[in-house]
Structure formats: C-alpha cells, structure tokens
C-alpha atoms as a PDB file:
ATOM      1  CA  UNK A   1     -11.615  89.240-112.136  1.00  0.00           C
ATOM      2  CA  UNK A   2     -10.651  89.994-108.175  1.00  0.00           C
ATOM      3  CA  UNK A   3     -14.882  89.145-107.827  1.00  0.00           C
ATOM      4  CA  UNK A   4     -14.552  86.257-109.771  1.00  0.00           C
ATOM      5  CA  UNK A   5     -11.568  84.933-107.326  1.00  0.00           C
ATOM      6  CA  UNK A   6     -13.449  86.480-104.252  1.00  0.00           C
ATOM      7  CA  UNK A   7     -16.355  84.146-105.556  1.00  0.00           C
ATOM      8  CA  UNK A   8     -13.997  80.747-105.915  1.00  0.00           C
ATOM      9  CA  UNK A   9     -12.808  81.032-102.804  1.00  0.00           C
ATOM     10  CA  UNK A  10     -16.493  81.278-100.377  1.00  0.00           C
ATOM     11  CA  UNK A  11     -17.774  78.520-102.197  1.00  0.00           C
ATOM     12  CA  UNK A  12     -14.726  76.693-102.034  1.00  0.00           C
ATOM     13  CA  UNK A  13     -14.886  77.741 -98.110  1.00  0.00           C
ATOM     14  CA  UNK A  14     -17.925  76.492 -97.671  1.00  0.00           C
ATOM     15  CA  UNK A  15     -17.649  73.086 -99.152  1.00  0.00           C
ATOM     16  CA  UNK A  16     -14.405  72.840 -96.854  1.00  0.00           C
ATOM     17  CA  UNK A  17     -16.998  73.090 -94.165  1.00  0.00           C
ATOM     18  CA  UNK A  18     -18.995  70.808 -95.011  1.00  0.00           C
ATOM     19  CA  UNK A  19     -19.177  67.487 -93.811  1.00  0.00           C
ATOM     20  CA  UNK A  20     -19.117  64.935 -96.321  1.00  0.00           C
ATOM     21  CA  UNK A  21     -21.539  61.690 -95.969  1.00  0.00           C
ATOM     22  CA  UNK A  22     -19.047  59.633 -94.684  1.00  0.00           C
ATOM     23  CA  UNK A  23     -17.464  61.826 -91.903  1.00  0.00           C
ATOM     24  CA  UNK A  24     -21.739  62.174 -90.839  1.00  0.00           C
ATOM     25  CA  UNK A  25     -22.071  58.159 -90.814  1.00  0.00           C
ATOM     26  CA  UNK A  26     -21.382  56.632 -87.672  1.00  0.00           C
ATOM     27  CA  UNK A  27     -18.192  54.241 -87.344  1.00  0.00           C
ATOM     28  CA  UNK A  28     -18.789  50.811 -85.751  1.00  0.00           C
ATOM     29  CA  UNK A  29     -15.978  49.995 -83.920  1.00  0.00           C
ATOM     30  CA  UNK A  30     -16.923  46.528 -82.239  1.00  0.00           C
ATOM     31  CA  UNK A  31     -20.217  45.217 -83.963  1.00  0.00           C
ATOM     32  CA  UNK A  32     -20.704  42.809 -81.204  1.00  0.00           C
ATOM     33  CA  UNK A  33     -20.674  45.452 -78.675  1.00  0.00           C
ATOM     34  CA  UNK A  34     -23.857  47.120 -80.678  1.00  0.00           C
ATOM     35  CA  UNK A  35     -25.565  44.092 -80.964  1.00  0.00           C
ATOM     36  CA  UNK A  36     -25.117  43.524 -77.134  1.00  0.00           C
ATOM     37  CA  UNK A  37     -26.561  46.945 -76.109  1.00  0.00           C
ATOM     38  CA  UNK A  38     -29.494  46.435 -78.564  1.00  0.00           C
ATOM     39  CA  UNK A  39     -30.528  43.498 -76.577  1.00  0.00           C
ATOM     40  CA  UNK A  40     -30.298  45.157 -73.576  1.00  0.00           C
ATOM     41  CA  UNK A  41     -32.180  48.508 -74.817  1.00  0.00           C
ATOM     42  CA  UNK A  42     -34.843  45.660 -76.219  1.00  0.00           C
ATOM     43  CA  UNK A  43     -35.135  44.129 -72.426  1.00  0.00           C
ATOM     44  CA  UNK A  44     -36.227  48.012 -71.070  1.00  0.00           C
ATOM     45  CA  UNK A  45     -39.013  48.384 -73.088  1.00  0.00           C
ATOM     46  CA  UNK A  46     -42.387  47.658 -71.821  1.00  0.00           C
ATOM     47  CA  UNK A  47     -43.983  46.560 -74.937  1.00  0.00           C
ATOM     48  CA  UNK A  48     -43.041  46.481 -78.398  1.00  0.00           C
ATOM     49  CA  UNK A  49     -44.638  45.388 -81.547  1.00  0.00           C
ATOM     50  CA  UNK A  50     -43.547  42.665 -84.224  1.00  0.00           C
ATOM     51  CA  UNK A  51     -44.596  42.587 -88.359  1.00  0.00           C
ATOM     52  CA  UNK A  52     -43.302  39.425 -89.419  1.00  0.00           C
ATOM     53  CA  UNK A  53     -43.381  38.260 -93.174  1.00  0.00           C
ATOM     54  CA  UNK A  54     -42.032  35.120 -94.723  1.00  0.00           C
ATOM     55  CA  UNK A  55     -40.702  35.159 -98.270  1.00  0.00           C
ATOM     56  CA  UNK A  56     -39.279  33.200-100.578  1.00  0.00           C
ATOM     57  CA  UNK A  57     -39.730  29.118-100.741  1.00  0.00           C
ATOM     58  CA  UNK A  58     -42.748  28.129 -98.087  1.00  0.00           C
ATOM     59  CA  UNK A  59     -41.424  26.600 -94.599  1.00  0.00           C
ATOM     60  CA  UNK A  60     -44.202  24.482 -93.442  1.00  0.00           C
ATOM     61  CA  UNK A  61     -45.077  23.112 -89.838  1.00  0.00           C
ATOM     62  CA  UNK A  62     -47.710  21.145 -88.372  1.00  0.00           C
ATOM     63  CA  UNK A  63     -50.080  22.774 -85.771  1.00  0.00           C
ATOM     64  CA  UNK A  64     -53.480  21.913 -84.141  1.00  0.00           C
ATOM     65  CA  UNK A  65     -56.843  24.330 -84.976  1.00  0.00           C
ATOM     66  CA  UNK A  66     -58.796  22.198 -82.776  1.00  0.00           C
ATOM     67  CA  UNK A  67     -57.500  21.687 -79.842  1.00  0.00           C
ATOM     68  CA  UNK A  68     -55.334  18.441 -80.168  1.00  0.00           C
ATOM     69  CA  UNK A  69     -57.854  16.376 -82.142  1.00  0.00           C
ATOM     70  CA  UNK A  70     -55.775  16.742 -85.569  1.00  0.00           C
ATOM     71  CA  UNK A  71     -53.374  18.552 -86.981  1.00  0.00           C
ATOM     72  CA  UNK A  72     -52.586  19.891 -89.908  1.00  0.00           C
ATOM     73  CA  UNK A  73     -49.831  21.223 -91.925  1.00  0.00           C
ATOM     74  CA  UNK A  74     -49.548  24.701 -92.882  1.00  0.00           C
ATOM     75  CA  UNK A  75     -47.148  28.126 -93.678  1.00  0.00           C
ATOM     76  CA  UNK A  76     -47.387  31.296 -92.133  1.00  0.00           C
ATOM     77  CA  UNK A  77     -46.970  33.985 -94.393  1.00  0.00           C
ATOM     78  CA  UNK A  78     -47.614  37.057 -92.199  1.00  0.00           C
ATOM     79  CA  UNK A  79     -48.080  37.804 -88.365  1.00  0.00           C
ATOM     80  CA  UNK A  80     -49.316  41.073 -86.254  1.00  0.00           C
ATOM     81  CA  UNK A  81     -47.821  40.318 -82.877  1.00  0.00           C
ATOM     82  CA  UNK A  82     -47.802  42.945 -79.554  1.00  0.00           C
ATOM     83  CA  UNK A  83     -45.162  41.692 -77.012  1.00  0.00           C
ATOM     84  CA  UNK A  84     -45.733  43.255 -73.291  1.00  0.00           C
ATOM     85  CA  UNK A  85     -42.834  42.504 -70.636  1.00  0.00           C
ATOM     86  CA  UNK A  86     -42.561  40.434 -69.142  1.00  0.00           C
ATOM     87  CA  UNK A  87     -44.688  37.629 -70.490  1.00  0.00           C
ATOM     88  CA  UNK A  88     -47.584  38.344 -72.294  1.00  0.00           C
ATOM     89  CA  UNK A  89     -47.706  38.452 -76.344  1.00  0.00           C
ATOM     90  CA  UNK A  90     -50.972  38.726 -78.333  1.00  0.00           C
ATOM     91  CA  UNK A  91     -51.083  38.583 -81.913  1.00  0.00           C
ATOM     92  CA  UNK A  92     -53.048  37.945 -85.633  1.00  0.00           C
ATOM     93  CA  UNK A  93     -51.324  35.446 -87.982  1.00  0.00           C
ATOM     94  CA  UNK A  94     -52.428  34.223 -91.243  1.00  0.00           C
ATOM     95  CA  UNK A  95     -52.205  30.333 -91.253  1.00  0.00           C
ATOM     96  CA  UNK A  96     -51.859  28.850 -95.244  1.00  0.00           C
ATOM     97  CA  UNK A  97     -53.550  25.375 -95.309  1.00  0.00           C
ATOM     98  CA  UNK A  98     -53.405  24.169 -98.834  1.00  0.00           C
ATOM     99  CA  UNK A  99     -55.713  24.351-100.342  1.00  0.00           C
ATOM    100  CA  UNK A 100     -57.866  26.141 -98.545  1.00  0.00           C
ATOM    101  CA  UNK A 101     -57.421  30.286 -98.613  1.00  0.00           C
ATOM    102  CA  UNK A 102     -55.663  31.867 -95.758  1.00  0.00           C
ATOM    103  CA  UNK A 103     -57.032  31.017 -92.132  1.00  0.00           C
ATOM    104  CA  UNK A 104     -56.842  34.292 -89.752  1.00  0.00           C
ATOM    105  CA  UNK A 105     -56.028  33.241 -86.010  1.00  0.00           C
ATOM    106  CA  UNK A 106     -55.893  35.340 -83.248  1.00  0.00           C
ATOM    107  CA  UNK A 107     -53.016  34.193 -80.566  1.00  0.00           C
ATOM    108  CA  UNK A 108     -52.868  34.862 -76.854  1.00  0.00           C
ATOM    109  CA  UNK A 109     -50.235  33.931 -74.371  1.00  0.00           C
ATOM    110  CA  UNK A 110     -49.413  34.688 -71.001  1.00  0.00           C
ATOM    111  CA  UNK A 111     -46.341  32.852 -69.464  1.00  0.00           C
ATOM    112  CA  UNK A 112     -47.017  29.410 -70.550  1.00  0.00           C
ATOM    113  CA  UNK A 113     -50.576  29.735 -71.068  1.00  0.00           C
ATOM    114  CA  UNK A 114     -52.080  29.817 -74.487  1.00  0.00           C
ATOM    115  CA  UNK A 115     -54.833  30.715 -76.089  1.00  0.00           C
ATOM    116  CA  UNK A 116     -56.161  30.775 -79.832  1.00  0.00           C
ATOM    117  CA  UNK A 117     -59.495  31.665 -82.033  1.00  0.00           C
ATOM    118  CA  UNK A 118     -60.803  31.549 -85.318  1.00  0.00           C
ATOM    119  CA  UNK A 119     -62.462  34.215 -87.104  1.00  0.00           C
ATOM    120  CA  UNK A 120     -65.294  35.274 -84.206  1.00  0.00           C
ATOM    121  CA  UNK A 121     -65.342  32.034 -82.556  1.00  0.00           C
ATOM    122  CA  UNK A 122     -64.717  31.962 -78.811  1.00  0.00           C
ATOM    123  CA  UNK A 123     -60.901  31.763 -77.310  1.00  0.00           C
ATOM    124  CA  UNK A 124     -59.412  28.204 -76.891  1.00  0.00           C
ATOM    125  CA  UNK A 125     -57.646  27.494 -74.157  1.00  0.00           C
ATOM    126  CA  UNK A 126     -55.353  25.530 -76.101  1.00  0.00           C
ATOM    127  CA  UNK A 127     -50.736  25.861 -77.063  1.00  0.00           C
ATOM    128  CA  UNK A 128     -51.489  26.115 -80.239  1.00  0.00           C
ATOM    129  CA  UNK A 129     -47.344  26.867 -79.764  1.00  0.00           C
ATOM    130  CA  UNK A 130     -46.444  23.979 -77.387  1.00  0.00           C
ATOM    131  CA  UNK A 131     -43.914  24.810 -74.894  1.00  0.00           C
ATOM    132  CA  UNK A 132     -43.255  28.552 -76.339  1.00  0.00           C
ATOM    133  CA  UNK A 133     -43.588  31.421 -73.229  1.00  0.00           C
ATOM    134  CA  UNK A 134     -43.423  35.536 -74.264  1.00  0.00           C
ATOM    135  CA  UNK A 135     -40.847  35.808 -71.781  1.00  0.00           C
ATOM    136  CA  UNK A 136     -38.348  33.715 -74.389  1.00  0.00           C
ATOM    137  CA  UNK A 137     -38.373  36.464 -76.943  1.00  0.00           C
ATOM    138  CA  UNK A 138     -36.389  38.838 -74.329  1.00  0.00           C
ATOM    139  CA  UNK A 139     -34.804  36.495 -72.002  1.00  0.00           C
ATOM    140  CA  UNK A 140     -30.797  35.988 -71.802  1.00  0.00           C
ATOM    141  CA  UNK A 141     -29.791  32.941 -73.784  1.00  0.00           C
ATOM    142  CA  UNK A 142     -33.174  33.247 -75.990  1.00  0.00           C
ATOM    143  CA  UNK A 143     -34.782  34.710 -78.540  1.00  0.00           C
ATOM    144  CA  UNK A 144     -33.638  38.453 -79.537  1.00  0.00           C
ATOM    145  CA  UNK A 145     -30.684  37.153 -77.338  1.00  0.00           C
ATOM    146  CA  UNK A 146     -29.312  34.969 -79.513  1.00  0.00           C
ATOM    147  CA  UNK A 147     -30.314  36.420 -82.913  1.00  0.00           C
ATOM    148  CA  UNK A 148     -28.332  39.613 -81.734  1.00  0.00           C
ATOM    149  CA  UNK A 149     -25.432  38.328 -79.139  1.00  0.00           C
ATOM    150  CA  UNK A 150     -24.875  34.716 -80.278  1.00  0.00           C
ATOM    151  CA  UNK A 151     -24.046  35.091 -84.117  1.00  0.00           C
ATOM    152  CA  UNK A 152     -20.625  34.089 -85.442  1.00  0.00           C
ATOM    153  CA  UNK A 153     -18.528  35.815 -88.505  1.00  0.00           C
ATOM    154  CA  UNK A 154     -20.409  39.295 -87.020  1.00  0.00           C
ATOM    155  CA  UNK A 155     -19.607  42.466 -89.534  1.00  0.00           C
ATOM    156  CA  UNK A 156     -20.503  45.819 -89.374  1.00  0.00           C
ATOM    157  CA  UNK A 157     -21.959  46.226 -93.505  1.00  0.00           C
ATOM    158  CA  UNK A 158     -22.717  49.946 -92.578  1.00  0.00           C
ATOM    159  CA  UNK A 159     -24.963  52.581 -92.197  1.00  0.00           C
ATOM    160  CA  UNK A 160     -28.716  51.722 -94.971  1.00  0.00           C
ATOM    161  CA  UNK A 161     -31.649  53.322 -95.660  1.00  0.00           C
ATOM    162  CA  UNK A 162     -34.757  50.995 -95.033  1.00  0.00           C
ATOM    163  CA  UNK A 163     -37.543  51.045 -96.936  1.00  0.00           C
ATOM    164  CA  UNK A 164     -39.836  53.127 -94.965  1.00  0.00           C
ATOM    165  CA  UNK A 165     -36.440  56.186 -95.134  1.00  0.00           C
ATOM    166  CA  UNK A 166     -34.944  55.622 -91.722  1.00  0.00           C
ATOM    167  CA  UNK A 167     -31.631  55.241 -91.524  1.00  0.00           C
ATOM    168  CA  UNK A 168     -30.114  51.897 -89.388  1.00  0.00           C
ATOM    169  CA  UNK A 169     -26.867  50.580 -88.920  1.00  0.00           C
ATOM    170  CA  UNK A 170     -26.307  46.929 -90.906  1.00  0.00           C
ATOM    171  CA  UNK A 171     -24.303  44.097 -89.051  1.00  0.00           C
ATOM    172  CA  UNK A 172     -24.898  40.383 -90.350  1.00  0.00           C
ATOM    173  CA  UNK A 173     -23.686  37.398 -88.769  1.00  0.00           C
ATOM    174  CA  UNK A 174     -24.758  33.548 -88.864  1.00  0.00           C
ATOM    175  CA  UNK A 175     -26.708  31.089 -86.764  1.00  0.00           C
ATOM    176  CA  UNK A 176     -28.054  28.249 -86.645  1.00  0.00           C
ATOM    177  CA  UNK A 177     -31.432  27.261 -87.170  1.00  0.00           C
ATOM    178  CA  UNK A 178     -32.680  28.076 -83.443  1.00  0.00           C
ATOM    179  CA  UNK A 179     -32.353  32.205 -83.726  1.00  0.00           C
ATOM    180  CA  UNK A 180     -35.673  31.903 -85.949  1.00  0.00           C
ATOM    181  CA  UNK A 181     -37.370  28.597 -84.143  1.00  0.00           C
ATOM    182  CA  UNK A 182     -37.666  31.484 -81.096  1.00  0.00           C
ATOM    183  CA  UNK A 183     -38.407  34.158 -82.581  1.00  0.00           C
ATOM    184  CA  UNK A 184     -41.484  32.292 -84.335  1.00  0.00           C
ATOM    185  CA  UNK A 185     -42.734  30.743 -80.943  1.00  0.00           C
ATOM    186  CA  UNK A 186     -41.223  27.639 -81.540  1.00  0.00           C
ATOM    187  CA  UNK A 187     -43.596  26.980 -84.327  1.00  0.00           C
ATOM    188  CA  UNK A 188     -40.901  25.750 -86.681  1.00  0.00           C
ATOM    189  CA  UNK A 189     -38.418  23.431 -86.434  1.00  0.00           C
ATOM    190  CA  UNK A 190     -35.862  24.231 -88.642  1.00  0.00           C
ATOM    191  CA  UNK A 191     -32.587  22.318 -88.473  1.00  0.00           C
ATOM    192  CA  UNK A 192     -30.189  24.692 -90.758  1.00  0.00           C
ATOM    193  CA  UNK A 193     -26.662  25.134 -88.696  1.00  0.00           C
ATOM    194  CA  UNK A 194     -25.938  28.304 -90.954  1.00  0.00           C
ATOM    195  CA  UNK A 195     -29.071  30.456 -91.416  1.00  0.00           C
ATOM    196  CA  UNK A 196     -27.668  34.202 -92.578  1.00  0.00           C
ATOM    197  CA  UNK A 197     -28.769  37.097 -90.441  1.00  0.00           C
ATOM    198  CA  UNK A 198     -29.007  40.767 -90.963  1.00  0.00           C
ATOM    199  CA  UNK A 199     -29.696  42.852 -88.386  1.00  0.00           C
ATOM    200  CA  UNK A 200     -30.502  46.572 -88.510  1.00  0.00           C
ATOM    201  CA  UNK A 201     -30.185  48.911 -85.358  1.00  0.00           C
ATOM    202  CA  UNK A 202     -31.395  52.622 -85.005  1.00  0.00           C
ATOM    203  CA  UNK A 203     -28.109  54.720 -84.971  1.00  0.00           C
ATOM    204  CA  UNK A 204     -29.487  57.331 -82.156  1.00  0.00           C
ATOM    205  CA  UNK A 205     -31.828  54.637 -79.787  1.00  0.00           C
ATOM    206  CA  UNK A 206     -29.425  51.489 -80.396  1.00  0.00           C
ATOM    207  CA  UNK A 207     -32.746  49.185 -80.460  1.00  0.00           C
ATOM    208  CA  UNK A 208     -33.016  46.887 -83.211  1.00  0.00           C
ATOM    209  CA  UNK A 209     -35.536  47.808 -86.007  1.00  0.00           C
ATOM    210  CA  UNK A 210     -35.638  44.899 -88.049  1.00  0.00           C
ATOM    211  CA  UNK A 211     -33.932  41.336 -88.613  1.00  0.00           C
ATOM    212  CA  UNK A 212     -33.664  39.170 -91.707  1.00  0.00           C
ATOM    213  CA  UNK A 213     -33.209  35.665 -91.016  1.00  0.00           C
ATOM    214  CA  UNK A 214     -32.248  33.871 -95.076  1.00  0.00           C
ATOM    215  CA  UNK A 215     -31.731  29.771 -95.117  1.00  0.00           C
ATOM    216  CA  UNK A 216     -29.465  29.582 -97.846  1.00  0.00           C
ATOM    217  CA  UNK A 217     -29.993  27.185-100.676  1.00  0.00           C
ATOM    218  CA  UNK A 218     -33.456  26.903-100.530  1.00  0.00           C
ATOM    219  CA  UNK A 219     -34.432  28.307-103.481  1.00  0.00           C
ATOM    220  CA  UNK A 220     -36.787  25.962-105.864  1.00  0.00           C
ATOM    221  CA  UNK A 221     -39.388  26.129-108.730  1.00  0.00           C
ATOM    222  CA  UNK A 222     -38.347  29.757-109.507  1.00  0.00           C
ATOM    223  CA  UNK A 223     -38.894  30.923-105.857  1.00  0.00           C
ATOM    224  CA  UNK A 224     -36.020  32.370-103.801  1.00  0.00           C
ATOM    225  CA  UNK A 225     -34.599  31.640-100.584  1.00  0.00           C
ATOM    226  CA  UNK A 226     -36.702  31.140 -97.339  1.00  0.00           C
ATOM    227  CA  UNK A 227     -36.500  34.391 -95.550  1.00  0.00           C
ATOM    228  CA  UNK A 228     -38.476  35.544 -92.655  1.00  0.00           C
ATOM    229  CA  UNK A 229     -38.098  39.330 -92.108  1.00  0.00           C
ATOM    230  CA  UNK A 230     -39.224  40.932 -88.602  1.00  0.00           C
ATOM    231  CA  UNK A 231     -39.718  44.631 -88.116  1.00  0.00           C
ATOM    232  CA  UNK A 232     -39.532  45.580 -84.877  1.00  0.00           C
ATOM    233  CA  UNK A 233     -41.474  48.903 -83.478  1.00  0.00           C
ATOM    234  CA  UNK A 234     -43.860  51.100 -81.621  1.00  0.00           C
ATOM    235  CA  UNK A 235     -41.441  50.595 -78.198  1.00  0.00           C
ATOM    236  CA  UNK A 236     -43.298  51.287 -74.820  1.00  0.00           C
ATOM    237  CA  UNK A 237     -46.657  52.342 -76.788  1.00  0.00           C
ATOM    238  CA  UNK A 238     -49.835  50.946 -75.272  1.00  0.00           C
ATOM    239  CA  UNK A 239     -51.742  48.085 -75.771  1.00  0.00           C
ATOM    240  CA  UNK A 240     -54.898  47.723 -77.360  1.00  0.00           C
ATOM    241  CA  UNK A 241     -56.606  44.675 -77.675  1.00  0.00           C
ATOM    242  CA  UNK A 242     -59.237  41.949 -75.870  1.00  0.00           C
ATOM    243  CA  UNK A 243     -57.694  39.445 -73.812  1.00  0.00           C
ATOM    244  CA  UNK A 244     -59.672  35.783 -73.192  1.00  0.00           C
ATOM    245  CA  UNK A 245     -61.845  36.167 -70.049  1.00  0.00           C
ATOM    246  CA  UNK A 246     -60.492  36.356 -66.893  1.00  0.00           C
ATOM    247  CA  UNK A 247     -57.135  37.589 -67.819  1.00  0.00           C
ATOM    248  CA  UNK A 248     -55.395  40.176 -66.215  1.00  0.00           C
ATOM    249  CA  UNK A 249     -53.029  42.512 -68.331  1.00  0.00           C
ATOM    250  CA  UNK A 250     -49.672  44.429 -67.431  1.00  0.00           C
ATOM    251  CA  UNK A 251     -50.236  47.329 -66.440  1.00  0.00           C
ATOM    252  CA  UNK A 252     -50.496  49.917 -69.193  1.00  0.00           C
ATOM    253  CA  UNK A 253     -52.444  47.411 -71.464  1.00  0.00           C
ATOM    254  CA  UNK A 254     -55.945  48.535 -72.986  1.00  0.00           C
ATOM    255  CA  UNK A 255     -58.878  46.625 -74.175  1.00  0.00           C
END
C-alpha cells in the first residue's frame, strides 16, 4: 500500500512539472506589433524565395507573349519566383491560355526592367508586368508592407501546424484588393475592398512563412473561393539561375 501511494505521488509530481501545451504556446499580445517586425525581419534578408498557387475559381488577366503585338487572356495557376534585395526577382510561372495546355514562362526583372521567354526561346526584353519593380515586394507602403502592416480587424487566431509540420503563429486581417495586385507583380487587377488574409509567422525568426489571400464570394460552378496562397522561404540562400545577357547580379547570386 505505502508503494502504491509512494507511486501516486512521483507521477503525480511529474505531471505537476510538466508544462501543458498551452503554457508552451506563445501569447500574442499586440498582433499588429508581430506583423510589423515580420516586415521588417523580411526587409534584412538578402534573398528569399516565393511558391505561389492559386486555388479555387480562376482570376484571369490579360498579358502580352509577344512583345506588345497582342494580348491574350490567361490564369496563373502556379509560380517559382527568387526575390534578391534590393531589386532583382527571377522566376517560372505557368500561364493557362484556354484552351491551349499550360504555357511555362521564365520572368526576369531588375528595377524596372523586364524580361520574359518561352520554353528555350531567347529572353525578351519586354514588361510582360507593366510598371511592376522587385523593389515593391519589400518597400514601405508596398507589397509584404501592406499585406502584413496595413490590414484592418487584425487577430491573433493562434499558434497552427502547417502542412509541411512547422509550427507558425496565425493572425488574419482584411484588405483590399491591392495587398494581392503587389504581391502578383501587378499582374491582376482585382478591385475587391475586403479580400480576407491569413498570415502565418515563424514563432522563433518572426519572418512570415506563408500568406493566404481568399476573395470572398467567389465561389461558382462547384469551385470554391479565389485564393492565392504564397509560401515564403529559403531566406538569405543563394541564387542560382541564368540571367538575360549583359546583366549584372547582386552580389551572392549564381548562374
């Protein structure tokens, strides 16, 4: 008996000493704060890299694959993109031009200089993304700037497992339409005043590791709602990839 009580109280000891899950989970105290020190942490790094997927009901847009003499209208369904501070971004994006499969296009920018190519055709000097410079995607007042600082009703949701097992802290706020126009090198044009994002930030870094930008009611013909989703990783790894002729990289870059 006197072992069996000896027993009952280590174990319950030991559970007294151990933390539970929520006394381990971070507390959020002033979302807004986070959000504002993930942009900043975003600004340090030298290069990061971008997956970008579009779900849901198709957004289309009209853009040029030969140099201004048409253009045609099209979805993007999945980019590749390298960013490199402060204002060069190269990239692979696969173009849907019904009803033709998907086109793969290599993109190329350097301040507001563009540059595209099909397949293994030669670069085209060409804004295939008129008007859109790298430097926008880190820049105050722009891009990551506004998707993270500028949001309105901001709550902390807490503390999620994505789906590759990291753990990131969940705040979601609105926006309007402009947070994704940006982040999409002003490709689209969407006009939605109250597009929902959710933004996920690693707990020990405080960079942002993903952002899902939803239009409500836009779901049609048994598709849901027009979502773009944007992983963000690989911080201050180099670059590996050919630049058009004649271009010089940041330093760091390869080829």
């Amino acid at each position: 008996m006197k072992r069996l009580l000896m027993f009952v109280v280590v174990v319950l000891g030991v559970l007294g000493c151990t933390p539970t899950a929520q006394e381990s989970t971070p507390v959020v105290q002033d979302p807004k704060e986070t959000l504002a020190q993930a942009v900043i942490n975003l600004r340090q790094a030298s290069t990061f890299r971008l997956l970008i997927e579009q779900t849901g009901v198709e957004y289309t847009f009209s853009v040029s694959l030969d140099a201004g003499a048409s253009s045609v209208t099209a979805s993007m369904r999945r980019g590749e993109v390298q960013y490199m501070s402060p204002n060069t971004m190269y990239g692979n994006i696969n173009l849907r031009v019904n009803p033709l499969p998907p086109i793969g296009v290599e993109i190329f920018a350097q301040a507001a200089d563009q540059w595209f190519k099909l397949s293994s055709a030669d670069w085209i000097n060409f804004p295939i993304a008129e008007g859109f410079d790298p430097e926008q995607l880190v820049r105050e007042g722009s891009g990551f700037s506004i998707a993270l600082e500028q949001l309105r009703e901001v709550n902390y949701v807490g503390l999620e497992t994505l789906i590759d097992g990291t753990q990131a802290i969940h705040i979601r706020g609105a926006a309007s339409g402009s947070v994704i126009n940006q982040l999409m090198f002003d490709l689209l044009d969407l006009q939605n005043d109250n597009v929902v994002v959710d933004v996920y930030i690693a707990p020990d870094s405080l960079l942002p590791v993903q952002l899902s930008v939803t239009v409500p009611e836009t779901a049609a013909n048994g598709e849901a709602d027009t979502r773009w989703t944007i992983e963000i990783y690989d911080f201050n790894q180099p670059a590996v990839f050919t630049a058009p002729a004649g271009i010089t990289l940041p330093e760091g870059a390869g080829a």
